[in-house]
N, C-alpha and C. Protein backbone atom coordinates (compact mmCIF):
# COMPACT_ATOMS: atom_id res chain seq x y z
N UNK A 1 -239.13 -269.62 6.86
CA UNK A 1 -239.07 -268.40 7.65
C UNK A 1 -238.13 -268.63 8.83
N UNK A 2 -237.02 -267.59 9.15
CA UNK A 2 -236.37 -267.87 10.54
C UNK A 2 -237.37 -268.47 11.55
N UNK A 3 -236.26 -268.60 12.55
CA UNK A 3 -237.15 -268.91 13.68
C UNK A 3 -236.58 -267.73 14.90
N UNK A 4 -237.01 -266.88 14.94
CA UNK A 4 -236.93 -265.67 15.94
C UNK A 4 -237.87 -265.77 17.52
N UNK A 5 -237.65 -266.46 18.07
CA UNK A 5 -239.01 -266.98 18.97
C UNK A 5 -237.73 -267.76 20.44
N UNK A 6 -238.57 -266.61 21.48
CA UNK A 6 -238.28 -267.09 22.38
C UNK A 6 -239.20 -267.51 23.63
N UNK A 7 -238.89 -268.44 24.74
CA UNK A 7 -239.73 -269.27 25.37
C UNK A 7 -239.67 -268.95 26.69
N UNK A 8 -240.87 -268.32 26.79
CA UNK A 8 -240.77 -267.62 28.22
C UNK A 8 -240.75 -268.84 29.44
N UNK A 9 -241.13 -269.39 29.51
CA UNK A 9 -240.97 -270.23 30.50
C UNK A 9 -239.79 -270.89 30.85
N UNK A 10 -239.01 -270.17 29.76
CA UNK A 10 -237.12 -270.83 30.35
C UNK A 10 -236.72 -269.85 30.93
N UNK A 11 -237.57 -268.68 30.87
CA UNK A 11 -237.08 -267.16 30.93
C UNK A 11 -237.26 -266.81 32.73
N UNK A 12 -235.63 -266.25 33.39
CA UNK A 12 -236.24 -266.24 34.87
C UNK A 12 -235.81 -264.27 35.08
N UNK A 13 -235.45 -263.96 36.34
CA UNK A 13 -235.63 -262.68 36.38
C UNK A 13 -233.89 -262.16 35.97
N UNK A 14 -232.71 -263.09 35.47
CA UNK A 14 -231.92 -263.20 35.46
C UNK A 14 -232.27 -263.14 33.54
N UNK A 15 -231.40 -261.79 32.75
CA UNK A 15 -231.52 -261.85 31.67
C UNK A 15 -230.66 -263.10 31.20
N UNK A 16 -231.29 -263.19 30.15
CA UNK A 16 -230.47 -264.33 28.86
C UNK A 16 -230.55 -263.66 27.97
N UNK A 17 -228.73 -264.13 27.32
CA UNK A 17 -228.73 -263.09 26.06
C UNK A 17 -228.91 -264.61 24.85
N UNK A 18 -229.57 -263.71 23.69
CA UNK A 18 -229.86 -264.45 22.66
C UNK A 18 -229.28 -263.53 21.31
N UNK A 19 -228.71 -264.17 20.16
CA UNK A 19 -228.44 -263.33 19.06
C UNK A 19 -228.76 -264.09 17.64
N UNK A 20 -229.69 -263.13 16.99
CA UNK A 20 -230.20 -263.53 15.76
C UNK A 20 -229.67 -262.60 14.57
N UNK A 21 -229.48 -263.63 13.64
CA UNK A 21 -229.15 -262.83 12.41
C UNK A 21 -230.24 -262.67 11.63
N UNK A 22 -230.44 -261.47 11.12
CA UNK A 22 -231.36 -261.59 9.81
C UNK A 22 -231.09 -261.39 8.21
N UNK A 23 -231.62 -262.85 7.58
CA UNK A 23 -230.54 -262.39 6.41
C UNK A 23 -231.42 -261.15 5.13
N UNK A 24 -230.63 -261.37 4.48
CA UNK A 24 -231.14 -259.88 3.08
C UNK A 24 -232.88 -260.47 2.61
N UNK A 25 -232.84 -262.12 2.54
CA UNK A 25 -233.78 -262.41 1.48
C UNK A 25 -234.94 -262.12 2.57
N UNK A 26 -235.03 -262.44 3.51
CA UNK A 26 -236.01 -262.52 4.71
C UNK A 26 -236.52 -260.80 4.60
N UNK A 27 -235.71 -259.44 4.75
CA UNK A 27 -235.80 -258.66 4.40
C UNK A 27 -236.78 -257.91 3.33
N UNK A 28 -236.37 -258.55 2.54
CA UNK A 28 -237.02 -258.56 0.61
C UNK A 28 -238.11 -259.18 0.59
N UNK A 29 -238.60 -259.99 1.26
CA UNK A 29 -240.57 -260.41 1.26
C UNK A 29 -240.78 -259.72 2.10
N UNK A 30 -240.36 -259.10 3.21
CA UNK A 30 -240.93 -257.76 3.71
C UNK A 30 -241.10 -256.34 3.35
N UNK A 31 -240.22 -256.06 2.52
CA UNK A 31 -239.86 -254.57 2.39
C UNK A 31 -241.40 -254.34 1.35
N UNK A 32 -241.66 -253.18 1.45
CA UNK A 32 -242.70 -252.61 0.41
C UNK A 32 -241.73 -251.27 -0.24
N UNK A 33 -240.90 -251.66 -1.25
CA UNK A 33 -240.79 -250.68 -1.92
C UNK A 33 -241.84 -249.52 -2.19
N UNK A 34 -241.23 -248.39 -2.00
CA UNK A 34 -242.22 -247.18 -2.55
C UNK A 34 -241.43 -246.59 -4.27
N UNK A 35 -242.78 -246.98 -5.17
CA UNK A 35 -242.20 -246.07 -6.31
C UNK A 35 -241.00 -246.76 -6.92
N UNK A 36 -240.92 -248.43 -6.67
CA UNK A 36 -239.79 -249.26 -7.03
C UNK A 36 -238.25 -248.55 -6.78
N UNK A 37 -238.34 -248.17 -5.24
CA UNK A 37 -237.38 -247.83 -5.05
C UNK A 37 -236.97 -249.13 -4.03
N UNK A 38 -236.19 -249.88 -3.68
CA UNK A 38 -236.59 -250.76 -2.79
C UNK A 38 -234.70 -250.99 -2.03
N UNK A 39 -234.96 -251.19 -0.69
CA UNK A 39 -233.84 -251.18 0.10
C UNK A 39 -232.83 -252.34 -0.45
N UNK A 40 -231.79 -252.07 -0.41
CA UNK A 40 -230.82 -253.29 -0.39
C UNK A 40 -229.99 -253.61 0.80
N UNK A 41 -230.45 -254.97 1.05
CA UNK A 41 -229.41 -255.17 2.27
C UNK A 41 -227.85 -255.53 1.48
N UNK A 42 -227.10 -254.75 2.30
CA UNK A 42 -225.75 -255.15 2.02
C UNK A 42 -224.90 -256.19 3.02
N UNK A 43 -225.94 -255.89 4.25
CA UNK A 43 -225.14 -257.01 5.46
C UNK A 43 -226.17 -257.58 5.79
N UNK A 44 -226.28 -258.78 6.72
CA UNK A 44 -227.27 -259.17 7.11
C UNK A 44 -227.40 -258.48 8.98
N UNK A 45 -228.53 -258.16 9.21
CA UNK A 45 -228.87 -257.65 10.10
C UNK A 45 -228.67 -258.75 11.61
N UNK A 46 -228.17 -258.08 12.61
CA UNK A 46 -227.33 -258.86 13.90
C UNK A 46 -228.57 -258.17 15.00
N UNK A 47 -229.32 -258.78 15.34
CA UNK A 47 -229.80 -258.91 16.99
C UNK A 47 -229.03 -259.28 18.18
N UNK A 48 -228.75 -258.68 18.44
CA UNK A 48 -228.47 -258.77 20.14
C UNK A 48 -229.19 -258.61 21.48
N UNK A 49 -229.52 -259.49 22.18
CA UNK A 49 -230.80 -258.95 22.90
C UNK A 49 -230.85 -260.13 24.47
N UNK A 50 -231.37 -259.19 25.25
CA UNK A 50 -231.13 -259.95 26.66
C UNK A 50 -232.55 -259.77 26.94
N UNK A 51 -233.09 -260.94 27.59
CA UNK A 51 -234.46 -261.43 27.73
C UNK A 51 -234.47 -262.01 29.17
N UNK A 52 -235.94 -261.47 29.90
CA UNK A 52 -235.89 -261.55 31.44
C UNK A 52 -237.61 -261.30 31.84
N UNK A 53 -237.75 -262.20 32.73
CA UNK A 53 -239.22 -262.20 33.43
C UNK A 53 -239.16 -261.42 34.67
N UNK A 54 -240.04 -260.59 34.89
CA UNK A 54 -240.05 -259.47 36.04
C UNK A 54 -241.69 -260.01 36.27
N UNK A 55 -241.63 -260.53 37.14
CA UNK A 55 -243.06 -261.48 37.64
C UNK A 55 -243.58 -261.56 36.42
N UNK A 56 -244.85 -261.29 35.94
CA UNK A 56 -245.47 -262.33 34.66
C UNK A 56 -245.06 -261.55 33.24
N UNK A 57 -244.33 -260.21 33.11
CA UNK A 57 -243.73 -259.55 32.57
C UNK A 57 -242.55 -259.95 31.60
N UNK A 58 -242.57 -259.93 30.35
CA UNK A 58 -241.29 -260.70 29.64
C UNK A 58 -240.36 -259.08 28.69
N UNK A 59 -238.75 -258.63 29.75
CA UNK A 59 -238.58 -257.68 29.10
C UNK A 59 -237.32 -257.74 28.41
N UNK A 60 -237.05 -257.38 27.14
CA UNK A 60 -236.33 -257.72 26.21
C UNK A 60 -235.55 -256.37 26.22
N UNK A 61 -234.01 -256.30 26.73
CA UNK A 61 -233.40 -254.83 25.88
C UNK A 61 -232.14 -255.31 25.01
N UNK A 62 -232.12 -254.70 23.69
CA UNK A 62 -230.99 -255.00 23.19
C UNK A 62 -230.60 -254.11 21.98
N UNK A 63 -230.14 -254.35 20.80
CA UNK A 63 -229.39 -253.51 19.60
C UNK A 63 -229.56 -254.36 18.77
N UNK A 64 -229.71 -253.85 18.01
CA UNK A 64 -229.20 -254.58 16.35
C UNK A 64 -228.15 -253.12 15.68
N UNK A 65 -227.42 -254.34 13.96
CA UNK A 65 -226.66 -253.66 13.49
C UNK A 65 -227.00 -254.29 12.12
N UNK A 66 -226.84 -253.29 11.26
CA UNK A 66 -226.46 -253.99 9.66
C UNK A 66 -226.12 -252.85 8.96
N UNK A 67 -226.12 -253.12 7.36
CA UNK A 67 -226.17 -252.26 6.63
C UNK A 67 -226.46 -252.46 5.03
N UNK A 68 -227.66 -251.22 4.50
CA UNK A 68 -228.01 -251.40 3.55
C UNK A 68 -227.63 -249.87 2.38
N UNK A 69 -228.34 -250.39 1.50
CA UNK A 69 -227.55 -249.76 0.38
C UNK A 69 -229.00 -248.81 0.17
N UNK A 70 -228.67 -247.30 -0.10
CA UNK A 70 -229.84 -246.42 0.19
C UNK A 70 -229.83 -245.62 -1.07
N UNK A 71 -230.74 -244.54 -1.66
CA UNK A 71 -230.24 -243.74 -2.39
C UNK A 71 -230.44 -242.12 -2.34
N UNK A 72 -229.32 -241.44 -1.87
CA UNK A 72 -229.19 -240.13 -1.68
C UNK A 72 -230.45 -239.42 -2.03
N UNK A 73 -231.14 -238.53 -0.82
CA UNK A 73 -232.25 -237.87 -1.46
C UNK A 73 -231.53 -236.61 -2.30
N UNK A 74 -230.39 -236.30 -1.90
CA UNK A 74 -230.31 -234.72 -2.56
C UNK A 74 -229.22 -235.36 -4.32
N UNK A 75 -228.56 -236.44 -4.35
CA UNK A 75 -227.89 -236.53 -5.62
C UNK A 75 -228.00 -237.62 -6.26
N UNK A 76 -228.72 -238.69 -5.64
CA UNK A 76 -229.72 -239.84 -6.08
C UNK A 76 -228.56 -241.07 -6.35
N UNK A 77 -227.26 -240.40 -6.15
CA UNK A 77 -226.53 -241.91 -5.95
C UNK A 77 -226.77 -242.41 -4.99
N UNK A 78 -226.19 -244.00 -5.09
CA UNK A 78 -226.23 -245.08 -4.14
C UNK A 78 -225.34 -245.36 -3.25
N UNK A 79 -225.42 -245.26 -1.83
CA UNK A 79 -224.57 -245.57 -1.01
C UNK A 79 -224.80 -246.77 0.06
N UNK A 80 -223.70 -246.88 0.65
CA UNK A 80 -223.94 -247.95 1.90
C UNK A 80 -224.34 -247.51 3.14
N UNK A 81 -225.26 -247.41 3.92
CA UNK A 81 -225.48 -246.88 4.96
C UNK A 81 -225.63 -247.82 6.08
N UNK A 82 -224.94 -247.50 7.30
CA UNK A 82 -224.97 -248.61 8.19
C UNK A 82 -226.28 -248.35 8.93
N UNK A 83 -227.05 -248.99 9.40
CA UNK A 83 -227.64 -248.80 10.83
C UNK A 83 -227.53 -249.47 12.07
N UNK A 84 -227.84 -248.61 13.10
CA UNK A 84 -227.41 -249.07 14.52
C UNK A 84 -228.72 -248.35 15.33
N UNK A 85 -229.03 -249.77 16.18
CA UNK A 85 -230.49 -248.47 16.66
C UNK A 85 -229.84 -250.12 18.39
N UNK A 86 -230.53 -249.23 19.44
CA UNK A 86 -231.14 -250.05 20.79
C UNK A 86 -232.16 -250.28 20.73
N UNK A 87 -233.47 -251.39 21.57
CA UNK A 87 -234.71 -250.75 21.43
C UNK A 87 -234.50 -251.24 23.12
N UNK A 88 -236.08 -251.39 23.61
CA UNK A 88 -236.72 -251.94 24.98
C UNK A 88 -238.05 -252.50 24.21
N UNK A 89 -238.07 -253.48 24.63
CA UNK A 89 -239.39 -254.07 24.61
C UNK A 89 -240.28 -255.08 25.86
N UNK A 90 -241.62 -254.22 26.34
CA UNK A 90 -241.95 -255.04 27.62
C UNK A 90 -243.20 -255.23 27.17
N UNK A 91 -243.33 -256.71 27.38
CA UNK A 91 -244.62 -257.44 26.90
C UNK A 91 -245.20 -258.03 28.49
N UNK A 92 -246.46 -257.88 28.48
CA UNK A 92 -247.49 -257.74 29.57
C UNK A 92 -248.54 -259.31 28.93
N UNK A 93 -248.58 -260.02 30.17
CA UNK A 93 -249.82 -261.17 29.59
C UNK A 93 -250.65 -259.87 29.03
N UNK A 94 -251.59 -260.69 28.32
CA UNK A 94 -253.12 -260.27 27.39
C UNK A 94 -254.04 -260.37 28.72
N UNK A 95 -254.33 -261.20 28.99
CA UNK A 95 -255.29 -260.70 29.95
C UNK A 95 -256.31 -261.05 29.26
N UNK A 96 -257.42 -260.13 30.00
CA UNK A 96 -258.51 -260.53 29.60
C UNK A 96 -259.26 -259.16 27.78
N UNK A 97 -258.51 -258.49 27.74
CA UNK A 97 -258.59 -257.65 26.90
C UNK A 97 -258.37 -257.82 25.70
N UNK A 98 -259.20 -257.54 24.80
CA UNK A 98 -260.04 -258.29 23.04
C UNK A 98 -258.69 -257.28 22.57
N UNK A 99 -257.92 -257.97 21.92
CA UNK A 99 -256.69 -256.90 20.77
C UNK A 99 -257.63 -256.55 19.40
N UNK A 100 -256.79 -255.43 18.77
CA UNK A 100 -257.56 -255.04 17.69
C UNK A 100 -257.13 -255.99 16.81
N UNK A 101 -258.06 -255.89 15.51
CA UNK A 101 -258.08 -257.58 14.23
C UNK A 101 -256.40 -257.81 13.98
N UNK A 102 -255.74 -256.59 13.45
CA UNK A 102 -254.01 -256.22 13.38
C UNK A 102 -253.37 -257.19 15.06
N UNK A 103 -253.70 -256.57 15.95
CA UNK A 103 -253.07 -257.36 17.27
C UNK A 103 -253.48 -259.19 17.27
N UNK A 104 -255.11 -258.86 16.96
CA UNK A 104 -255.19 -260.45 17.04
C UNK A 104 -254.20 -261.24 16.07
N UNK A 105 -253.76 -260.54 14.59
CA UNK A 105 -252.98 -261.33 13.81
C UNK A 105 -251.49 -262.00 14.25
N UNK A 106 -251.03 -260.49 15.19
CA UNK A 106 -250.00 -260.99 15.28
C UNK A 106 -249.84 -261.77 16.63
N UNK A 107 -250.88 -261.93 17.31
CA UNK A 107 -251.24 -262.86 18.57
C UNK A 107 -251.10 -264.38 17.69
N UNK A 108 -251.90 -264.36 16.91
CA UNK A 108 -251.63 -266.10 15.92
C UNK A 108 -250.77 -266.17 15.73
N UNK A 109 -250.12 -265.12 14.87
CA UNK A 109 -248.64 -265.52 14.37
C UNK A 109 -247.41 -265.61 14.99
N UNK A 110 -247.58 -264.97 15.97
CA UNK A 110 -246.06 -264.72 16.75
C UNK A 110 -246.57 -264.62 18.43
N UNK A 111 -247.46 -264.71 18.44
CA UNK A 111 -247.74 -264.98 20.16
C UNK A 111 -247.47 -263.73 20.86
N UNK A 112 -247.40 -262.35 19.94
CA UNK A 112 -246.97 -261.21 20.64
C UNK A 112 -248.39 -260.01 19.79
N UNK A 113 -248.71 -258.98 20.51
CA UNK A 113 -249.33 -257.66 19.75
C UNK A 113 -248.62 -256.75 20.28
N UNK A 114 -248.29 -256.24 19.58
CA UNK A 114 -247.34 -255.16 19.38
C UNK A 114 -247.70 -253.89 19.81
N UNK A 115 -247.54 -253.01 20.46
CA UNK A 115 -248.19 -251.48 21.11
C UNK A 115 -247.66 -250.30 20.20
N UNK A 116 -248.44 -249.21 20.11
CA UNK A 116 -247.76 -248.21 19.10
C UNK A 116 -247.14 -247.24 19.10
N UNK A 117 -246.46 -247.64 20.44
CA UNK A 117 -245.09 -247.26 20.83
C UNK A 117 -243.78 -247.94 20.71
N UNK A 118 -244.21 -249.14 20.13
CA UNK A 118 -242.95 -250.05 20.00
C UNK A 118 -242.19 -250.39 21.35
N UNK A 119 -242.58 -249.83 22.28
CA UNK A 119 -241.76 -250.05 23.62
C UNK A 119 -242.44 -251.33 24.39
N UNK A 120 -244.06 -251.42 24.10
CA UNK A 120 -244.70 -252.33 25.13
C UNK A 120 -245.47 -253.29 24.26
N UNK A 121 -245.88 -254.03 24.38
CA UNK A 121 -246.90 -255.13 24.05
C UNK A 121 -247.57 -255.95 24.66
N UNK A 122 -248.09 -257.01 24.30
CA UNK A 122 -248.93 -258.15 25.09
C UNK A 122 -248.60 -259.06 24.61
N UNK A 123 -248.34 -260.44 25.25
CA UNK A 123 -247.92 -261.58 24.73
C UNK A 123 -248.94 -263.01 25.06
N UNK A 124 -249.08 -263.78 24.46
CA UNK A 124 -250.28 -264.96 24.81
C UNK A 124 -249.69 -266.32 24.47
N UNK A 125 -249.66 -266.97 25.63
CA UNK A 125 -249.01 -268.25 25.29
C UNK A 125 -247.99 -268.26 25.69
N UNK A 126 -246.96 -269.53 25.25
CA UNK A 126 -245.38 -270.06 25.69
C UNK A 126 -244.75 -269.85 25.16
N UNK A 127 -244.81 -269.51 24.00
CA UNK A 127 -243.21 -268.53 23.04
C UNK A 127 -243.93 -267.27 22.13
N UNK A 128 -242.74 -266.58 21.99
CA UNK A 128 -243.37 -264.77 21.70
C UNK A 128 -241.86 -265.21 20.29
N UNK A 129 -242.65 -264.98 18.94
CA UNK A 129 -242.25 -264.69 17.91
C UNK A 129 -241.44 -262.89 17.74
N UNK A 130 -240.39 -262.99 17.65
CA UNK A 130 -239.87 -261.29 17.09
C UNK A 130 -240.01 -260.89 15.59
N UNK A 131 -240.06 -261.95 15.03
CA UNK A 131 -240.59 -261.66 13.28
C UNK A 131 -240.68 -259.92 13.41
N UNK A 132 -242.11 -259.79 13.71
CA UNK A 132 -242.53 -258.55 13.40
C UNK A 132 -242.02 -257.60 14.10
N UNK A 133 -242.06 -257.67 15.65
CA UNK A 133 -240.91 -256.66 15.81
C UNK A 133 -239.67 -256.10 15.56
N UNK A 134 -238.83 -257.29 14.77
CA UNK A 134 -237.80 -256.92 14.22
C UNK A 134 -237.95 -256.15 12.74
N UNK A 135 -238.99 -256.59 12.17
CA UNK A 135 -239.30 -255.51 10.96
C UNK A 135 -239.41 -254.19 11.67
N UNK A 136 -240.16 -253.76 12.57
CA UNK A 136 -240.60 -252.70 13.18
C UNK A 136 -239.86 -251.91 13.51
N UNK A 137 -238.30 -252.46 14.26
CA UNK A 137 -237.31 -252.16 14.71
C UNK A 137 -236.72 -251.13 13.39
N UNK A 138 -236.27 -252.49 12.47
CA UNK A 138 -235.13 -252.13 11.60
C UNK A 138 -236.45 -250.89 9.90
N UNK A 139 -237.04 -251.00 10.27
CA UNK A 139 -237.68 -249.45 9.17
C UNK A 139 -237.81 -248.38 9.95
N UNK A 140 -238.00 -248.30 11.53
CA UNK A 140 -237.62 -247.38 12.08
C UNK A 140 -236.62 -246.57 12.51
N UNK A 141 -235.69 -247.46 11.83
CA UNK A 141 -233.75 -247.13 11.93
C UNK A 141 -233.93 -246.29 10.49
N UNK A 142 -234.61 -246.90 9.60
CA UNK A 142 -234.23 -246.34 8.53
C UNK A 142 -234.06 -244.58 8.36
N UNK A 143 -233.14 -244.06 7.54
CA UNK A 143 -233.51 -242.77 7.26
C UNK A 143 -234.33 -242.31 6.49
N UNK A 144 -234.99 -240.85 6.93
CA UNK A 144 -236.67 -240.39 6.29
C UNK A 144 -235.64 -239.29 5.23
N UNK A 145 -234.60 -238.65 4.98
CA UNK A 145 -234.08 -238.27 4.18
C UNK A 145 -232.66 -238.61 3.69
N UNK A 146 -232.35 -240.43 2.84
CA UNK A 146 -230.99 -240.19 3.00
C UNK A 146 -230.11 -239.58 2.53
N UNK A 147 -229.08 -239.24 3.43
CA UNK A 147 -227.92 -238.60 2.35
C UNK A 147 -226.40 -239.06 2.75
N UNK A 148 -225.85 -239.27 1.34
CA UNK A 148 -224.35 -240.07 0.91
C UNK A 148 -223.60 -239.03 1.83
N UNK A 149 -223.63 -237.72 1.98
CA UNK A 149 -222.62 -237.35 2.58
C UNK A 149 -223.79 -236.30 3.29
N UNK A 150 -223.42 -235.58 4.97
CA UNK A 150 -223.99 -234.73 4.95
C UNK A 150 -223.65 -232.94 4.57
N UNK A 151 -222.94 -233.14 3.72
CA UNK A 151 -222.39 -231.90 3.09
C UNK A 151 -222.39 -232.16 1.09
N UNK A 152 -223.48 -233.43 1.08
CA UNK A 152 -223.57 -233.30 -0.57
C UNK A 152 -223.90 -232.41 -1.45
N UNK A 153 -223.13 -231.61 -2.60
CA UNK A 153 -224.08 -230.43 -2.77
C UNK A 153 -225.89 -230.92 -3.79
N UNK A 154 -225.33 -232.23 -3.55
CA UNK A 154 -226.71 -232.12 -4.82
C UNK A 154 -226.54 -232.01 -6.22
N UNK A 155 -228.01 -231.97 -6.51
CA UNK A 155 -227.90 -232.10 -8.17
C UNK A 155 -227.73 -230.42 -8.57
N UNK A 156 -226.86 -230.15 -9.86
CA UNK A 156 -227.07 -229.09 -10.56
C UNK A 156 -228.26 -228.33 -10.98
N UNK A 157 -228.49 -226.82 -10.75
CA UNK A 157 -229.98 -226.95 -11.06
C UNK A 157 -229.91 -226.29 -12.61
N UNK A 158 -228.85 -226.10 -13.10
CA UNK A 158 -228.91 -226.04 -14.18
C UNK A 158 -228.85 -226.89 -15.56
N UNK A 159 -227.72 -228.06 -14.96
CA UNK A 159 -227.83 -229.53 -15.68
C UNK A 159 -228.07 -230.50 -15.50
N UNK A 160 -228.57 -230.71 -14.05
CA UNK A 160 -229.21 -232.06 -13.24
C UNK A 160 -228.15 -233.08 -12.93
N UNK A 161 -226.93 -232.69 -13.38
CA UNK A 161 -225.67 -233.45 -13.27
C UNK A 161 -225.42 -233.92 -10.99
N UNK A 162 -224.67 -234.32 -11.12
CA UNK A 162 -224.36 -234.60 -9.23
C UNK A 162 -223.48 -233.49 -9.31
N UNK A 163 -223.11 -232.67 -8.20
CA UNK A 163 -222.18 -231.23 -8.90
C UNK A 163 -220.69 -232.28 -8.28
N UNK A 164 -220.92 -233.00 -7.54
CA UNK A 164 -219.60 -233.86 -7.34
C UNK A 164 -219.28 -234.44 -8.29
N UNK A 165 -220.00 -234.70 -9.10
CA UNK A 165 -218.89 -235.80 -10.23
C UNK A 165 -218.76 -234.86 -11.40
N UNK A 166 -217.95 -233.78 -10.98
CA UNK A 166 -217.48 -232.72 -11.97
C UNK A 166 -218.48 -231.98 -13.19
N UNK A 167 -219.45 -231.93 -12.51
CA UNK A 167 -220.39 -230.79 -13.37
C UNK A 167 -219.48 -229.74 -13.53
N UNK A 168 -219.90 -228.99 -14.94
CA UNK A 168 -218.66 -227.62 -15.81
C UNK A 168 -219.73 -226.97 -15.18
N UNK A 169 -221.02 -226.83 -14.87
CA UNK A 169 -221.36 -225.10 -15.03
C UNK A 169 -221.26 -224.84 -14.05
N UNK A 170 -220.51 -224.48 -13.47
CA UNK A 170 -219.55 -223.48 -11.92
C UNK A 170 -219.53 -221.94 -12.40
N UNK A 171 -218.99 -221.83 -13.67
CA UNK A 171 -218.58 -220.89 -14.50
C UNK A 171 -219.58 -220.04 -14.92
N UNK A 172 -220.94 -220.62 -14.92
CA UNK A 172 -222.23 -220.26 -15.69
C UNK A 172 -222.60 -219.61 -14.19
N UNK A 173 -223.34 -218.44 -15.22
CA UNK A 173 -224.04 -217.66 -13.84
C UNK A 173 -225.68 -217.83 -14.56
N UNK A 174 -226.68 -218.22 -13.58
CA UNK A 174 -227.58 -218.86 -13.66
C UNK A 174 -228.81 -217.75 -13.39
N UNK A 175 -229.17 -216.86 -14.28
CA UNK A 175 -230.11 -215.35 -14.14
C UNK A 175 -231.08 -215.75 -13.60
N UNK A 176 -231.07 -214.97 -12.05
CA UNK A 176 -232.49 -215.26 -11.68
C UNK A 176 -233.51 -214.16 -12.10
N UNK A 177 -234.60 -215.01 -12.01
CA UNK A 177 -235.82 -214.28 -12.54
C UNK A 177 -235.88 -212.86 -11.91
N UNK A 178 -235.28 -212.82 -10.60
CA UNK A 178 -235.79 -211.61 -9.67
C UNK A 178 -234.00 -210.54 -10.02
N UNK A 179 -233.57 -210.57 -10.93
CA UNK A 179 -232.22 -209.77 -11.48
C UNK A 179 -232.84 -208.55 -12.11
N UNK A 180 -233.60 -208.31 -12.79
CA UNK A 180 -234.34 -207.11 -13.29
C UNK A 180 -234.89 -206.37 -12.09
N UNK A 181 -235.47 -206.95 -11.45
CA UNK A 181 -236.21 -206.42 -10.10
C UNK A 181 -234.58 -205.60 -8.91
N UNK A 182 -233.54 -206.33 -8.66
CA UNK A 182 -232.86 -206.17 -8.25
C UNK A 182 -231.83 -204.52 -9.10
N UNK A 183 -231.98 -204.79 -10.30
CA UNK A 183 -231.54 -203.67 -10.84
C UNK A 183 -232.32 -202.29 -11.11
N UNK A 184 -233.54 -202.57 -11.23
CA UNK A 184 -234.55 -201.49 -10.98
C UNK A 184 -234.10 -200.63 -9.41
N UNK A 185 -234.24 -201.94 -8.69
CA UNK A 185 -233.96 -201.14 -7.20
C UNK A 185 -232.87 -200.29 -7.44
N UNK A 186 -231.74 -200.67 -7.51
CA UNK A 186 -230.49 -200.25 -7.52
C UNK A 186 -230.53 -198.56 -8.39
N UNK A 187 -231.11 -198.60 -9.82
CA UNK A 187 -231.26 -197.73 -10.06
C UNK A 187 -232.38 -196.45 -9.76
N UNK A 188 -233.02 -196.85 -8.70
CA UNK A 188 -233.94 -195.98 -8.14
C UNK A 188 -233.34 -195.62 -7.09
N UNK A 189 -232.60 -196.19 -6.36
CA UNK A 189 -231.36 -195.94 -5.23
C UNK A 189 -230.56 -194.65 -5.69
N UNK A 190 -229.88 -194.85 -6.64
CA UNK A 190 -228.88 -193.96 -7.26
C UNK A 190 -229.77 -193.04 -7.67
N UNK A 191 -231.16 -192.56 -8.38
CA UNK A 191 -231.67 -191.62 -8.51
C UNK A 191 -231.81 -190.41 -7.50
N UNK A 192 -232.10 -191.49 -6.53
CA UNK A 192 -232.65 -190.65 -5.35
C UNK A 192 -231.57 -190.23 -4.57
N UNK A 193 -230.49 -191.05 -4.77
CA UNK A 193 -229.14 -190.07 -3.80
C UNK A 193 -228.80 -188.63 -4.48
N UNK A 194 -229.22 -188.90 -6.15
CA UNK A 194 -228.46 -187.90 -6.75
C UNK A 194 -229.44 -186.58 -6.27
N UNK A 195 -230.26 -186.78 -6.18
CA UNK A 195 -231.74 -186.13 -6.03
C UNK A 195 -230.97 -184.97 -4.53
N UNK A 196 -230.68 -185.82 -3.86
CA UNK A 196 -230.76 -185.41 -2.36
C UNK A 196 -229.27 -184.18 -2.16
């Protein structure tokens, strides 16, 4: 497993910058595909991040960058999509306050519990693991609808084809159900003008 972990006690009120890469495979025992759809990293993911003690306070601001390979919600091809997100993260000693079973885990594992705002946490001990916040980070970059272009037209709804990769039925006029209804009107229109 990387080693993402920094040591507060080197840490003064004067940031230090630190930069971690994260590679694809590290990624891939994290990801939970939904529906075996599952992310591909195409780059490995770049942390950038400046780290600083504000009396017993440890506050982290920085960016990451990468890019993975997604698949269009509206035409289901595959593209490269970059992401770029900032975050803030301010971790507060624990104190005397019991974390929930989830916080206590990641108190063992990484010396940090995480808040569910992603902005704040609690930290216990002499080095604070980013493991998990950097998962946290980078699925919250992710997009909740992606799309290859934002002007894709999508799939055909007549042949399911991508209408970009040269679907023919352009030509085809596609009867909607509500065309009878529309011509009824029309001819009750014209009745009634003649009427008048």
């Amino acid at each position: 497993m990387p080693d993402f972990r920094i040591q507060i006690e080197r840490l003064t009120d004067r940031p230090t910058s630190f930069e971690f890469e994260v590679a694809p495979a590290w990624w891939r025992v994290r990801d939970e595909p939904i529906d075996g759809d599952a992310v591909v990293v195409e780059a490995p993911f770049q942390f950038r991040l400046q780290a600083s003690r504000v009396s017993d306070d440890v506050v982290i601001d920085g960016a990451f960058s990468g890019e993975v390979g997604l698949e269009c919600s509206r035409c289901g091809k595959r593209y490269p999509h970059a992401l770029r997100e900032s975050y803030r993260l301010v971790l507060q000693p624990l104190g005397g306050r019991a974390p929930d079973p989830e916080g206590e885990k990641g108190l063992a594992e990484n010396g940090v519990c995480l808040g569910e705002d992603l902005e704040a946490g609690s930290y216990r001990g002499a080095v604070v693991g980013l493991d998990d916040f950097f998962g946290e980070v980078i699925a919250l970059a992710m997009p909740l609808q992606p799309l290859c272009d934002e002007d894709c037209p999508g799939l055909c709804a007549h042949c399911g084809a991508a209408q970009d990769a040269g679907c023919d039925c352009e030509d085809e006029k596609i009867e909607s159900p509500f065309s009878a209804l529309a011509g009824l009107k029309a001819q009750l229109a014209s009745k009634a003008s003649e009427e008048q």
